[in-house]
PDB file of N, CA and C in Angstrom:
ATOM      1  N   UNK A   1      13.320   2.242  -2.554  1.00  0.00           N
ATOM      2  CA  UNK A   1      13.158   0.999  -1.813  1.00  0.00           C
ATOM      3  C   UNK A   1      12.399   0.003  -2.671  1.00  0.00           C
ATOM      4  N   UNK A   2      12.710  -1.234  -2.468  1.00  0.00           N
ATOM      5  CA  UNK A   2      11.980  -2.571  -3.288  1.00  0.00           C
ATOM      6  C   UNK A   2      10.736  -3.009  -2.681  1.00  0.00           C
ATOM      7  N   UNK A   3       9.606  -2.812  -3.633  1.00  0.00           N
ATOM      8  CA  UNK A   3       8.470  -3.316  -3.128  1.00  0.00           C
ATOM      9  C   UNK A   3       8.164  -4.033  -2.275  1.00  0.00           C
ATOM     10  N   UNK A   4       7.309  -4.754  -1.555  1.00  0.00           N
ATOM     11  CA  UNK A   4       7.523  -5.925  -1.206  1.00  0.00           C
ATOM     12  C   UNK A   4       6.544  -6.294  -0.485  1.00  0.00           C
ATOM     13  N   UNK A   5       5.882  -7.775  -1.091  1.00  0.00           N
ATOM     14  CA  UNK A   5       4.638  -8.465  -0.835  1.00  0.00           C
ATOM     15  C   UNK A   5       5.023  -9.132   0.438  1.00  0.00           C
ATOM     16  N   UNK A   6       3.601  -8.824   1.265  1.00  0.00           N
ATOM     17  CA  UNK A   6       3.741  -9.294   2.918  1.00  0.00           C
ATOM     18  C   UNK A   6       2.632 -10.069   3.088  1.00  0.00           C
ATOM     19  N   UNK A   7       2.564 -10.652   4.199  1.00  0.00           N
ATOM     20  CA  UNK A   7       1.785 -11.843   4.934  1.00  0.00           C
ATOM     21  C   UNK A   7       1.265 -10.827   5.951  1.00  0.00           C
ATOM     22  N   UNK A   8       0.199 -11.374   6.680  1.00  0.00           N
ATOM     23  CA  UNK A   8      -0.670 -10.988   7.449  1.00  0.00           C
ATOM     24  C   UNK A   8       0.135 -11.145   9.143  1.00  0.00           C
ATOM     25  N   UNK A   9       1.004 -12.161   9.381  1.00  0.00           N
ATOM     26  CA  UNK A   9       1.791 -12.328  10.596  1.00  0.00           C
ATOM     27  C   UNK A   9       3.010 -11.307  10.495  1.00  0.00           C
ATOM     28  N   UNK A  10       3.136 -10.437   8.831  1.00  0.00           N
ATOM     29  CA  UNK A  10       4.694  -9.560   9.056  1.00  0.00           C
ATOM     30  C   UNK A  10       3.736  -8.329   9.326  1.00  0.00           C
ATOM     31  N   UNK A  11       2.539  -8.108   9.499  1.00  0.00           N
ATOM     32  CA  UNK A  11       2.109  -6.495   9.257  1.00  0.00           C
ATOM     33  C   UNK A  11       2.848  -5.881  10.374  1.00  0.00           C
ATOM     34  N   UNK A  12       2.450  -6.393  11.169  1.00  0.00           N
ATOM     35  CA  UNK A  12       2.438  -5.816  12.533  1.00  0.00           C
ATOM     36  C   UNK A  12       3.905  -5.028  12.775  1.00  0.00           C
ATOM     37  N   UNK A  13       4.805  -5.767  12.016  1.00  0.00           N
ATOM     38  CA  UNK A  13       6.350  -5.147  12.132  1.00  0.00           C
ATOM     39  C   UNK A  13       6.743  -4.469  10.991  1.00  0.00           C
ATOM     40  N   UNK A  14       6.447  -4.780   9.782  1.00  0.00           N
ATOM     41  CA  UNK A  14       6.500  -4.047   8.708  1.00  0.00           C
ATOM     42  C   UNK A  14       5.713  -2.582   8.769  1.00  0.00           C
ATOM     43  N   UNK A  15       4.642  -2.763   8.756  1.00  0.00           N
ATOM     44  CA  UNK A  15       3.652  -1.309   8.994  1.00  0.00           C
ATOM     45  C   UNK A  15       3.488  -0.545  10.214  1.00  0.00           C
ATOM     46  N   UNK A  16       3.019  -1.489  11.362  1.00  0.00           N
ATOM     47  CA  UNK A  16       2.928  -0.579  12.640  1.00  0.00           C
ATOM     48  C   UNK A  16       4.261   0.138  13.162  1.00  0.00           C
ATOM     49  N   UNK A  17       5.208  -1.105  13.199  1.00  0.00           N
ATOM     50  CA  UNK A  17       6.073  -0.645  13.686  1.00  0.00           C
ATOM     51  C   UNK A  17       7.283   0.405  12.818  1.00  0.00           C
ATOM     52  N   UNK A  18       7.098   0.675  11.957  1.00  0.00           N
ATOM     53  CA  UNK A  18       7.974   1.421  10.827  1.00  0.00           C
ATOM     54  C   UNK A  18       8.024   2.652  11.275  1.00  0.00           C
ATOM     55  N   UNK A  19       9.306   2.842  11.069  1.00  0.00           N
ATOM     56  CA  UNK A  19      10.209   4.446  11.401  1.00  0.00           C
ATOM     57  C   UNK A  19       9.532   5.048  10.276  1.00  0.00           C
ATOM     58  N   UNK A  20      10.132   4.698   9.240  1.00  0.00           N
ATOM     59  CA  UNK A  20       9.053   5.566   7.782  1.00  0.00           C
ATOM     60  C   UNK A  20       7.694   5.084   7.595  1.00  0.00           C
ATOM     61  N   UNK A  21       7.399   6.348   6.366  1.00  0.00           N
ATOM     62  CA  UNK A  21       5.648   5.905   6.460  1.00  0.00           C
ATOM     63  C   UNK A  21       6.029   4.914   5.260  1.00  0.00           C
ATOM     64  N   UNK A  22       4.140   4.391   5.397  1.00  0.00           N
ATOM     65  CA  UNK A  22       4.236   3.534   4.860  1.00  0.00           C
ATOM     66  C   UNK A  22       2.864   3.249   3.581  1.00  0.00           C
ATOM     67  N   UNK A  23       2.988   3.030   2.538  1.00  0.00           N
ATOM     68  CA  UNK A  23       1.944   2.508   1.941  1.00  0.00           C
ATOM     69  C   UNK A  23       1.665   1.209   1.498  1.00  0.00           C
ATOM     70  N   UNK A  24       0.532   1.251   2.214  1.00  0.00           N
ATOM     71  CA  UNK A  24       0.155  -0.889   1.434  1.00  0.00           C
ATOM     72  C   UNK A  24      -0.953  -0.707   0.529  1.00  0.00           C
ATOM     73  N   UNK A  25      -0.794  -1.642  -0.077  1.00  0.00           N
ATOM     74  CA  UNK A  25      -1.598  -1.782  -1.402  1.00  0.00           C
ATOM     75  C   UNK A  25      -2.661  -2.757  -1.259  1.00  0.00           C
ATOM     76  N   UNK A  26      -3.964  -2.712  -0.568  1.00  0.00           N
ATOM     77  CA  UNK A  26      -4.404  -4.525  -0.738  1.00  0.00           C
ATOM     78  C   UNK A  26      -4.996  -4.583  -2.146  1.00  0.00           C
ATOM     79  N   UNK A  27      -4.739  -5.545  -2.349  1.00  0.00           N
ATOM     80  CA  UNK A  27      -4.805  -5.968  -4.224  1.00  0.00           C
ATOM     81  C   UNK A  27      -5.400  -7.623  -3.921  1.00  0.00           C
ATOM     82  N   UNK A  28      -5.944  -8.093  -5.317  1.00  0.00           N
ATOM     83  CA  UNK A  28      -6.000  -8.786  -5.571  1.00  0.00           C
ATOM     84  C   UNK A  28      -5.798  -9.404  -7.053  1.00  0.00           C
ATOM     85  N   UNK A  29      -5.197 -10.824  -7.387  1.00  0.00           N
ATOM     86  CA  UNK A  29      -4.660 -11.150  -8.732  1.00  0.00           C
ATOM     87  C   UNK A  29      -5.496 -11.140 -10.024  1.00  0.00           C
ATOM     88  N   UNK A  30      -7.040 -11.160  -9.411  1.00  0.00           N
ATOM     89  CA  UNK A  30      -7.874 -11.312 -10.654  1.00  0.00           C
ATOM     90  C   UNK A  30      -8.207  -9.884 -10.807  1.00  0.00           C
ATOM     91  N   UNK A  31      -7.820  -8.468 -10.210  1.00  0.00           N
ATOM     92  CA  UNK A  31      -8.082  -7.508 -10.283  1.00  0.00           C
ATOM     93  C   UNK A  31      -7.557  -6.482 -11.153  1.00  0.00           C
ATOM     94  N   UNK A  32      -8.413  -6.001 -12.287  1.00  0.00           N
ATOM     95  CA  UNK A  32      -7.870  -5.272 -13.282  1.00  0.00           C
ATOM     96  C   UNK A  32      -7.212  -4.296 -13.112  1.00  0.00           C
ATOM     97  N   UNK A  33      -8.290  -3.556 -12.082  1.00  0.00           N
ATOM     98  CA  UNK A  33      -7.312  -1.864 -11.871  1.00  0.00           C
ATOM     99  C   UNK A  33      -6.106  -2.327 -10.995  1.00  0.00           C
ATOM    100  N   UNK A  34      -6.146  -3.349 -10.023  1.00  0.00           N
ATOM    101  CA  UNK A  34      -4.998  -3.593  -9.087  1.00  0.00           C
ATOM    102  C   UNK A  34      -3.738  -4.079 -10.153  1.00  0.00           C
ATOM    103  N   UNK A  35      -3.571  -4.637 -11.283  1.00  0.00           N
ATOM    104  CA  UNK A  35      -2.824  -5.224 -12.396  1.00  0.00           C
ATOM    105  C   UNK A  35      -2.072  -3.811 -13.222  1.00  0.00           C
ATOM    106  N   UNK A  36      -3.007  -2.769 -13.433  1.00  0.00           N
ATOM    107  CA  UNK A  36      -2.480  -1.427 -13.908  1.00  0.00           C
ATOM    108  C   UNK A  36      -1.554  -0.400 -12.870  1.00  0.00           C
ATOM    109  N   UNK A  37      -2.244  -0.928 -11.528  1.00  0.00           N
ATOM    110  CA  UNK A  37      -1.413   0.115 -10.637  1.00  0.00           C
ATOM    111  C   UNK A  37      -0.643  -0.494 -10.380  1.00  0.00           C
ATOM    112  N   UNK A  38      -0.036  -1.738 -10.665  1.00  0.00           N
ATOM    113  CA  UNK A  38       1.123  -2.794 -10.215  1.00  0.00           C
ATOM    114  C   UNK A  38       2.395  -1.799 -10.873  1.00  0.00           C
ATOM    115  N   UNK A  39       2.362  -1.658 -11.943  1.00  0.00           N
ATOM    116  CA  UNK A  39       4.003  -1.283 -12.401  1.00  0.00           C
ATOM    117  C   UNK A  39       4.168   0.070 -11.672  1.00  0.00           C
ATOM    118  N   UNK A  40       3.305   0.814 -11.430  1.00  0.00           N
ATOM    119  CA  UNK A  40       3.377   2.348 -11.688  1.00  0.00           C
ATOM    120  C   UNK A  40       3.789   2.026  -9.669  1.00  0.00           C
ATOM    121  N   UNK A  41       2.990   1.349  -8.804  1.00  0.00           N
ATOM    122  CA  UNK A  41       3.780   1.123  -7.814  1.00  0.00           C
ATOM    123  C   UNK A  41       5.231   0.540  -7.551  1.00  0.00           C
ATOM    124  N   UNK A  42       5.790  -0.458  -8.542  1.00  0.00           N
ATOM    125  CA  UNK A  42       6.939  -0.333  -8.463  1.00  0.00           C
ATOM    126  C   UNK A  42       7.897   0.148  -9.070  1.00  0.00           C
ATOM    127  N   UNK A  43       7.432   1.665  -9.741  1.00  0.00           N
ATOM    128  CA  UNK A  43       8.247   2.463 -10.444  1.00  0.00           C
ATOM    129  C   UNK A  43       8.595   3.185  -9.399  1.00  0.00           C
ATOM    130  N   UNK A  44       7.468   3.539  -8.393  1.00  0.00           N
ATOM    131  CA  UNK A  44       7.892   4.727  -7.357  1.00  0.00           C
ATOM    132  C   UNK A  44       8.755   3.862  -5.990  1.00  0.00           C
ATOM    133  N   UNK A  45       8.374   2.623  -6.026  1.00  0.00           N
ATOM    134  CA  UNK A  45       9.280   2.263  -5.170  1.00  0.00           C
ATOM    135  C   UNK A  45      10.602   2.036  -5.475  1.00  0.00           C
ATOM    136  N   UNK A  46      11.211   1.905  -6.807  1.00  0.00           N
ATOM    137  CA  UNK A  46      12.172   2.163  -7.499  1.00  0.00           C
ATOM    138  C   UNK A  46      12.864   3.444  -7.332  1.00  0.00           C
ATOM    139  N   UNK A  47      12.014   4.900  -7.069  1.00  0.00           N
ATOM    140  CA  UNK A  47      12.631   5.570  -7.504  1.00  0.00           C
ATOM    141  C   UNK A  47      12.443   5.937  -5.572  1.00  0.00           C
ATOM    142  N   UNK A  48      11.750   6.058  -5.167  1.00  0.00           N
ATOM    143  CA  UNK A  48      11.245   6.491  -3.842  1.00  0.00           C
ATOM    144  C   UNK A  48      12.020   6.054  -2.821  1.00  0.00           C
ATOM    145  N   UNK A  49      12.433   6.941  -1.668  1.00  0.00           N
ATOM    146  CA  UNK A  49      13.413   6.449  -0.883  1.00  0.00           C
ATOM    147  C   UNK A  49      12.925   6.894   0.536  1.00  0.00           C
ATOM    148  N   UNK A  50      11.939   7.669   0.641  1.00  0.00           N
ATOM    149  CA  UNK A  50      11.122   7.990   1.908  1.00  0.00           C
ATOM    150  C   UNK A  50      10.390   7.157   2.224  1.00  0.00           C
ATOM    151  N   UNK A  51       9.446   6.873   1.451  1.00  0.00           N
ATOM    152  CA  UNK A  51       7.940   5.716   1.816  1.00  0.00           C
ATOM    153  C   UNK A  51       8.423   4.447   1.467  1.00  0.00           C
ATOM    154  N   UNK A  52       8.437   3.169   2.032  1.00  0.00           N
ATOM    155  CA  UNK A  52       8.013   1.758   1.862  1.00  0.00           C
ATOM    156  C   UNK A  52       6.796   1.869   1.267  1.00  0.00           C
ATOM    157  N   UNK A  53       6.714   0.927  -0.084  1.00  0.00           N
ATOM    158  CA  UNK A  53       5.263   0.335  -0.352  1.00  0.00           C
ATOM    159  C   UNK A  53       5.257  -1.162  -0.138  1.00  0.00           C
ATOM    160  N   UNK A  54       4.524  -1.663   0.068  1.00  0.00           N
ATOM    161  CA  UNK A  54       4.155  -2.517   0.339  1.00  0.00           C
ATOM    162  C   UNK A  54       2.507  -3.560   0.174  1.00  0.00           C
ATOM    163  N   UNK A  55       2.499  -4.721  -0.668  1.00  0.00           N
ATOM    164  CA  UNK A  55       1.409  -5.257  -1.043  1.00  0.00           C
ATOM    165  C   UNK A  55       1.154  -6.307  -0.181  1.00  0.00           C
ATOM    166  N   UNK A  56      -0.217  -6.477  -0.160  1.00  0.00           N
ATOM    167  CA  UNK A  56      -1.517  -7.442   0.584  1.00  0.00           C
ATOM    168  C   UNK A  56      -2.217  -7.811  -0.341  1.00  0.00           C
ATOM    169  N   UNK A  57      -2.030  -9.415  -0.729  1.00  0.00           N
ATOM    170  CA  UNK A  57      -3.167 -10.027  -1.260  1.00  0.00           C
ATOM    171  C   UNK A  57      -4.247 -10.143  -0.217  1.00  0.00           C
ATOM    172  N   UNK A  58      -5.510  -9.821  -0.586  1.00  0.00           N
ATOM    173  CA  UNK A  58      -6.321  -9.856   0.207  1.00  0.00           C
ATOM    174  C   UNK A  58      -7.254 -11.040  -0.028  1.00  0.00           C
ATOM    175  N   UNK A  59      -7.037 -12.234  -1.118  1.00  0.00           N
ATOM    176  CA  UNK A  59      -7.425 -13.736  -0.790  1.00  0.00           C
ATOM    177  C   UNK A  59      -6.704 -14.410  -0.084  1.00  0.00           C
ATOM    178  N   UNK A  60      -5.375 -13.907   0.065  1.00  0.00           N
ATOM    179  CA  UNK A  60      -4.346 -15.203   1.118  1.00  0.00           C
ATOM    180  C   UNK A  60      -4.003 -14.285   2.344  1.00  0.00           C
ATOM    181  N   UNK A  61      -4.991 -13.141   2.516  1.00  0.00           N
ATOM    182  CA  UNK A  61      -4.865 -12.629   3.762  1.00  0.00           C
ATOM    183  C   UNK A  61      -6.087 -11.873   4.030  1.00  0.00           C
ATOM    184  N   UNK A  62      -7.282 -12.739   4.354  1.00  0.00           N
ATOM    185  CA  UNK A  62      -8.437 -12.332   4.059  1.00  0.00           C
ATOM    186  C   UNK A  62      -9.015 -11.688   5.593  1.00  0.00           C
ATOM    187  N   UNK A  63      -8.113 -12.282   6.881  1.00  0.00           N
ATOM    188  CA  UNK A  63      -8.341 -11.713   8.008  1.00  0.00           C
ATOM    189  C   UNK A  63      -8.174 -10.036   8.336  1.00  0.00           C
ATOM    190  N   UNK A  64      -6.944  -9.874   7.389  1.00  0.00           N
ATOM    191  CA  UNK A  64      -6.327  -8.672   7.651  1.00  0.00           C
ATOM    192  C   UNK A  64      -7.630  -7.251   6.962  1.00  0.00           C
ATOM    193  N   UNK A  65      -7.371  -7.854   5.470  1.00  0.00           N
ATOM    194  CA  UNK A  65      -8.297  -7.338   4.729  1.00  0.00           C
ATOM    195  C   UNK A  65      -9.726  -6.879   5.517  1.00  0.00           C
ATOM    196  N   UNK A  66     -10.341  -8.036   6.266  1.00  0.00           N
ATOM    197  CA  UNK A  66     -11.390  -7.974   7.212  1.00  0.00           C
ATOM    198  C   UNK A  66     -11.003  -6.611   8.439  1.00  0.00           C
ATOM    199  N   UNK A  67      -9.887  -7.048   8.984  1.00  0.00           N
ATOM    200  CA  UNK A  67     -10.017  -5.850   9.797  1.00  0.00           C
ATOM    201  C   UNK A  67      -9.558  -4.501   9.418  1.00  0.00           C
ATOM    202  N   UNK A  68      -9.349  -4.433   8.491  1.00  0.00           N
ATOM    203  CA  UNK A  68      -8.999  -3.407   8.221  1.00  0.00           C
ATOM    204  C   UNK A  68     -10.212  -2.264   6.904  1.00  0.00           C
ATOM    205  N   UNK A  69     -10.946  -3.598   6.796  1.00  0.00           N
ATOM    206  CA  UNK A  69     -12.412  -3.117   6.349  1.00  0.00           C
ATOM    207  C   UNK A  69     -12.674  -3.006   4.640  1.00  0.00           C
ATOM    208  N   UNK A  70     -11.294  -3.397   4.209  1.00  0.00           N
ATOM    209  CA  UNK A  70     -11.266  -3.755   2.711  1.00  0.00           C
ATOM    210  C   UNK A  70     -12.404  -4.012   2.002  1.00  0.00           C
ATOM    211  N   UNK A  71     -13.185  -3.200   1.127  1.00  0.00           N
ATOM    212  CA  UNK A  71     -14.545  -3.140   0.366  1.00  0.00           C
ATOM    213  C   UNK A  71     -14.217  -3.613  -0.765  1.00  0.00           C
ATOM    214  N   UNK A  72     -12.923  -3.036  -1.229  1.00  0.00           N
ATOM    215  CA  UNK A  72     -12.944  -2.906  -2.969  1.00  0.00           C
ATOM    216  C   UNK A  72     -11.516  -2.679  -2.966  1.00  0.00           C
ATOM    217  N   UNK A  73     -10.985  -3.322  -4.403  1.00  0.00           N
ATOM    218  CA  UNK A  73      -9.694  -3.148  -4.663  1.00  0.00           C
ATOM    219  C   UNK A  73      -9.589  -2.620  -5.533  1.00  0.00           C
ATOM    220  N   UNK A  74      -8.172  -1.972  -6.038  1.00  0.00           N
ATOM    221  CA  UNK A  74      -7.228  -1.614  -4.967  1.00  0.00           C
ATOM    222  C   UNK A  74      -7.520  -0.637  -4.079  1.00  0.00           C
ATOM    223  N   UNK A  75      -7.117  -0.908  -2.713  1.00  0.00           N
ATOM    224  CA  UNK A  75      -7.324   0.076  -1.878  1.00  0.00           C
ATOM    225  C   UNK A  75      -5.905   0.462  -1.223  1.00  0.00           C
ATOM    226  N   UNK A  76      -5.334   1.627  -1.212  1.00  0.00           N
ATOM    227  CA  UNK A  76      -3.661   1.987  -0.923  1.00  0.00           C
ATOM    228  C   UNK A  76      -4.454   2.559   0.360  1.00  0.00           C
ATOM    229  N   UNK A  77      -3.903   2.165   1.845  1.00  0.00           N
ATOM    230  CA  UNK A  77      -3.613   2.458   2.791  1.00  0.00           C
ATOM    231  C   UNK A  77      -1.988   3.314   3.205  1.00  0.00           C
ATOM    232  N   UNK A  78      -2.348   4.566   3.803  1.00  0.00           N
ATOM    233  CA  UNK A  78      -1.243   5.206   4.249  1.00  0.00           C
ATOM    234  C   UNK A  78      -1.360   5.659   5.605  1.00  0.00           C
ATOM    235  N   UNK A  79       0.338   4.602   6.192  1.00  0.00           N
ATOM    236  CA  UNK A  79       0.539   4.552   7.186  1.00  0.00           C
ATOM    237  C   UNK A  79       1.764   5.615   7.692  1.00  0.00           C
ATOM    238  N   UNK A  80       1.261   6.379   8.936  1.00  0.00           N
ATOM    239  CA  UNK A  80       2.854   7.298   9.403  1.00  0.00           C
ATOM    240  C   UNK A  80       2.875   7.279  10.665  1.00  0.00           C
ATOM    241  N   UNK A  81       3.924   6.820  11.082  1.00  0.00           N
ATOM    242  CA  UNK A  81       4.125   6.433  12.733  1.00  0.00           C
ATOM    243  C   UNK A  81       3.097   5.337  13.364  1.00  0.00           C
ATOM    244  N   UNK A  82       3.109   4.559  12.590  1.00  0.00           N
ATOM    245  CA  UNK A  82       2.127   2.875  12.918  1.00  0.00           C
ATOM    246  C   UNK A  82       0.482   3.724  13.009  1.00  0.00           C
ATOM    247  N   UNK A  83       0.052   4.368  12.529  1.00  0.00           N
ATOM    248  CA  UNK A  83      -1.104   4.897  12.451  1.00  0.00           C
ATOM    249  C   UNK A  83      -1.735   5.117  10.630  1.00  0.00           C
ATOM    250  N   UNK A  84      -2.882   4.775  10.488  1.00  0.00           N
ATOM    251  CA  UNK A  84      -3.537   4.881   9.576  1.00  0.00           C
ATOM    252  C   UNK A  84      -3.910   6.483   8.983  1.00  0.00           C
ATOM    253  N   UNK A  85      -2.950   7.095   7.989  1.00  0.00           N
ATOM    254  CA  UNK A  85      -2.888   8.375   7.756  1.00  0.00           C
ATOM    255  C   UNK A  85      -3.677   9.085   7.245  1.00  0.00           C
ATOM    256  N   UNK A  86      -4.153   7.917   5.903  1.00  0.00           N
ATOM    257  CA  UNK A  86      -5.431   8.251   5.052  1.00  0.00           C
ATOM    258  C   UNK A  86      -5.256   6.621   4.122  1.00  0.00           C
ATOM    259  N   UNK A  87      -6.192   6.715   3.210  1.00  0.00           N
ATOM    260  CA  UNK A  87      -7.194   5.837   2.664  1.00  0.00           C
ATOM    261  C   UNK A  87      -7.144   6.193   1.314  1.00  0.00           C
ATOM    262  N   UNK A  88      -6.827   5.203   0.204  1.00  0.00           N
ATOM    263  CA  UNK A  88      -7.346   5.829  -1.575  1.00  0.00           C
ATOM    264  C   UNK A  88      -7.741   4.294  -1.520  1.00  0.00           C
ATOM    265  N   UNK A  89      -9.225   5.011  -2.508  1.00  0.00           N
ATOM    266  CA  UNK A  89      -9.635   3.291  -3.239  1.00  0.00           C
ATOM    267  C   UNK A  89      -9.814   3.509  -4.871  1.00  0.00           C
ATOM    268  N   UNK A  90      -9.671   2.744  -5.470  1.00  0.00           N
ATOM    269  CA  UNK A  90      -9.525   2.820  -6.915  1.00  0.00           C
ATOM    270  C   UNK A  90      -8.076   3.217  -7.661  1.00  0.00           C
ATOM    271  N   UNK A  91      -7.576   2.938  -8.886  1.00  0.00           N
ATOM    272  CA  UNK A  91      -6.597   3.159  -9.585  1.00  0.00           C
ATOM    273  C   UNK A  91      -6.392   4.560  -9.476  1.00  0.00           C
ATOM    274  N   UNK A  92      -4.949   5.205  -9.434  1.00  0.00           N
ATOM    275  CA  UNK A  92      -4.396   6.175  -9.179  1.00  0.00           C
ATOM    276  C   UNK A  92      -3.826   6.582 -10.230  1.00  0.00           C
ATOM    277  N   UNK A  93      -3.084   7.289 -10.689  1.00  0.00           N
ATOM    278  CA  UNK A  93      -2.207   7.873 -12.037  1.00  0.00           C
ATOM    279  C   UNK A  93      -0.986   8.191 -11.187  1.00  0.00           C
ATOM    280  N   UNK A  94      -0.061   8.196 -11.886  1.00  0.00           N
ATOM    281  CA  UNK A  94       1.301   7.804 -11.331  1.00  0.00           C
ATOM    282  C   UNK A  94       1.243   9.630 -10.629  1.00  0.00           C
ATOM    283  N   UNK A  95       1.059  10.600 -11.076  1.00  0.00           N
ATOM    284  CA  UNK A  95       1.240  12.084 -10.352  1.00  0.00           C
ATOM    285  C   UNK A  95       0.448  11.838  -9.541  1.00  0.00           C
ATOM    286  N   UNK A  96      -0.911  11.398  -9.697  1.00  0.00           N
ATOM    287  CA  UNK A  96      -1.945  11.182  -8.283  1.00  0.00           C
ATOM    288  C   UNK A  96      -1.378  10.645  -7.096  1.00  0.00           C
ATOM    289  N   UNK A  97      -0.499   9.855  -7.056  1.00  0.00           N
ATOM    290  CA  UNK A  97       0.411   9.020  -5.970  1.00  0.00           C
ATOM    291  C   UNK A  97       1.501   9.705  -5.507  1.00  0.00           C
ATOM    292  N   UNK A  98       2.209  10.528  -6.650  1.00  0.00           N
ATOM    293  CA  UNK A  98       3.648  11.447  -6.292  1.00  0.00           C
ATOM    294  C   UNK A  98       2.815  12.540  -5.244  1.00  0.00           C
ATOM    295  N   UNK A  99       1.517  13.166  -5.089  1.00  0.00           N
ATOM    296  CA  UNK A  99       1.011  14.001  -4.559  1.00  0.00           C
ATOM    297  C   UNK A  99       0.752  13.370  -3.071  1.00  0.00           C
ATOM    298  N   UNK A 100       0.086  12.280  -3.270  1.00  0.00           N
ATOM    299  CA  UNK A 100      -0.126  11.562  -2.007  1.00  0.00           C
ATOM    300  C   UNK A 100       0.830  11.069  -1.109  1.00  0.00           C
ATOM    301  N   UNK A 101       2.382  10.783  -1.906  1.00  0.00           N
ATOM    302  CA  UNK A 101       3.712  10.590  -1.409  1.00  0.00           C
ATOM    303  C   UNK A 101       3.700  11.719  -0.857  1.00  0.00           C
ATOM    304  N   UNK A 102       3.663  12.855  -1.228  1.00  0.00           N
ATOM    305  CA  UNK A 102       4.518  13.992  -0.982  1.00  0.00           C
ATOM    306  C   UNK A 102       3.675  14.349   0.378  1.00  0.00           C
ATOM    307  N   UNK A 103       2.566  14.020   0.457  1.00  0.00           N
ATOM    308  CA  UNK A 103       1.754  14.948   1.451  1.00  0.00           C
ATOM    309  C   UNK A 103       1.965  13.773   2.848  1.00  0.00           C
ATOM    310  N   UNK A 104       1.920  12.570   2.603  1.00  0.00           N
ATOM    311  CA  UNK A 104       2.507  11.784   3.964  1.00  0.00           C
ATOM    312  C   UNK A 104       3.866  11.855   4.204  1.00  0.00           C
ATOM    313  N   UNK A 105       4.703  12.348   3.251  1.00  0.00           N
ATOM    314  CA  UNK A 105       6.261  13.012   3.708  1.00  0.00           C
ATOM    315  C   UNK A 105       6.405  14.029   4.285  1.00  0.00           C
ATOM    316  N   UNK A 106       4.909  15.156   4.252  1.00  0.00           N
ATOM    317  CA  UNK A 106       5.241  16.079   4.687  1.00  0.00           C
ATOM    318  C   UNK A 106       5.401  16.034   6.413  1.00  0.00           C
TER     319      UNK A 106
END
């Protein structure tokens, strides 16, 4: 599936409401580690056909970020059945993520 950067008015249908799970990314542009995990997220959404990923700037969506308690970026939120599954903060390694795929597929 193709990445794909969302607004704070699509969450609600993109994430809550999603048949598949889901991972969002909140990132930001001046953010180094969020800039390194950029390709390696859309390698797996390239190759990945279970999980949606999905990105949140969290300066042009600073409400969301707020409720959802955003400290530090990147922070990958994983969503399964419109519920918050688990939580990673900091840069990942591309197997670190295939593991974390695999375990919200399970």
């Amino acid at each position: 599936m193709e990445l794909q950067h969302i607004q704070e008015q699509e969450f609600e249908k993109e994430v809550l409401k999603s048949k598949t799970p889901v991972i969002v990314d909140f990132y930001a542009t001046w953010c180094g580690p969020c800039k390194m995990l950029g390709p390696i997220l859309e390698d797996i959404a390239d190759t990945e056909k279970d999980v949606r990923i999905l990105k949140v700037d969290i300066d042009e969506n600073m409400k969301l970020a707020q409720q959802f308690g955003i400290m530090s970026v990147p922070t990958l939120m994983l969503f399964k059945d419109g519920e918050e599954y688990g939580r990673e903060i900091g840069l990942k390694s591309r197997e670190q993520l295939q593991e974390i795929i695999n375990e919200l597929k399970a």
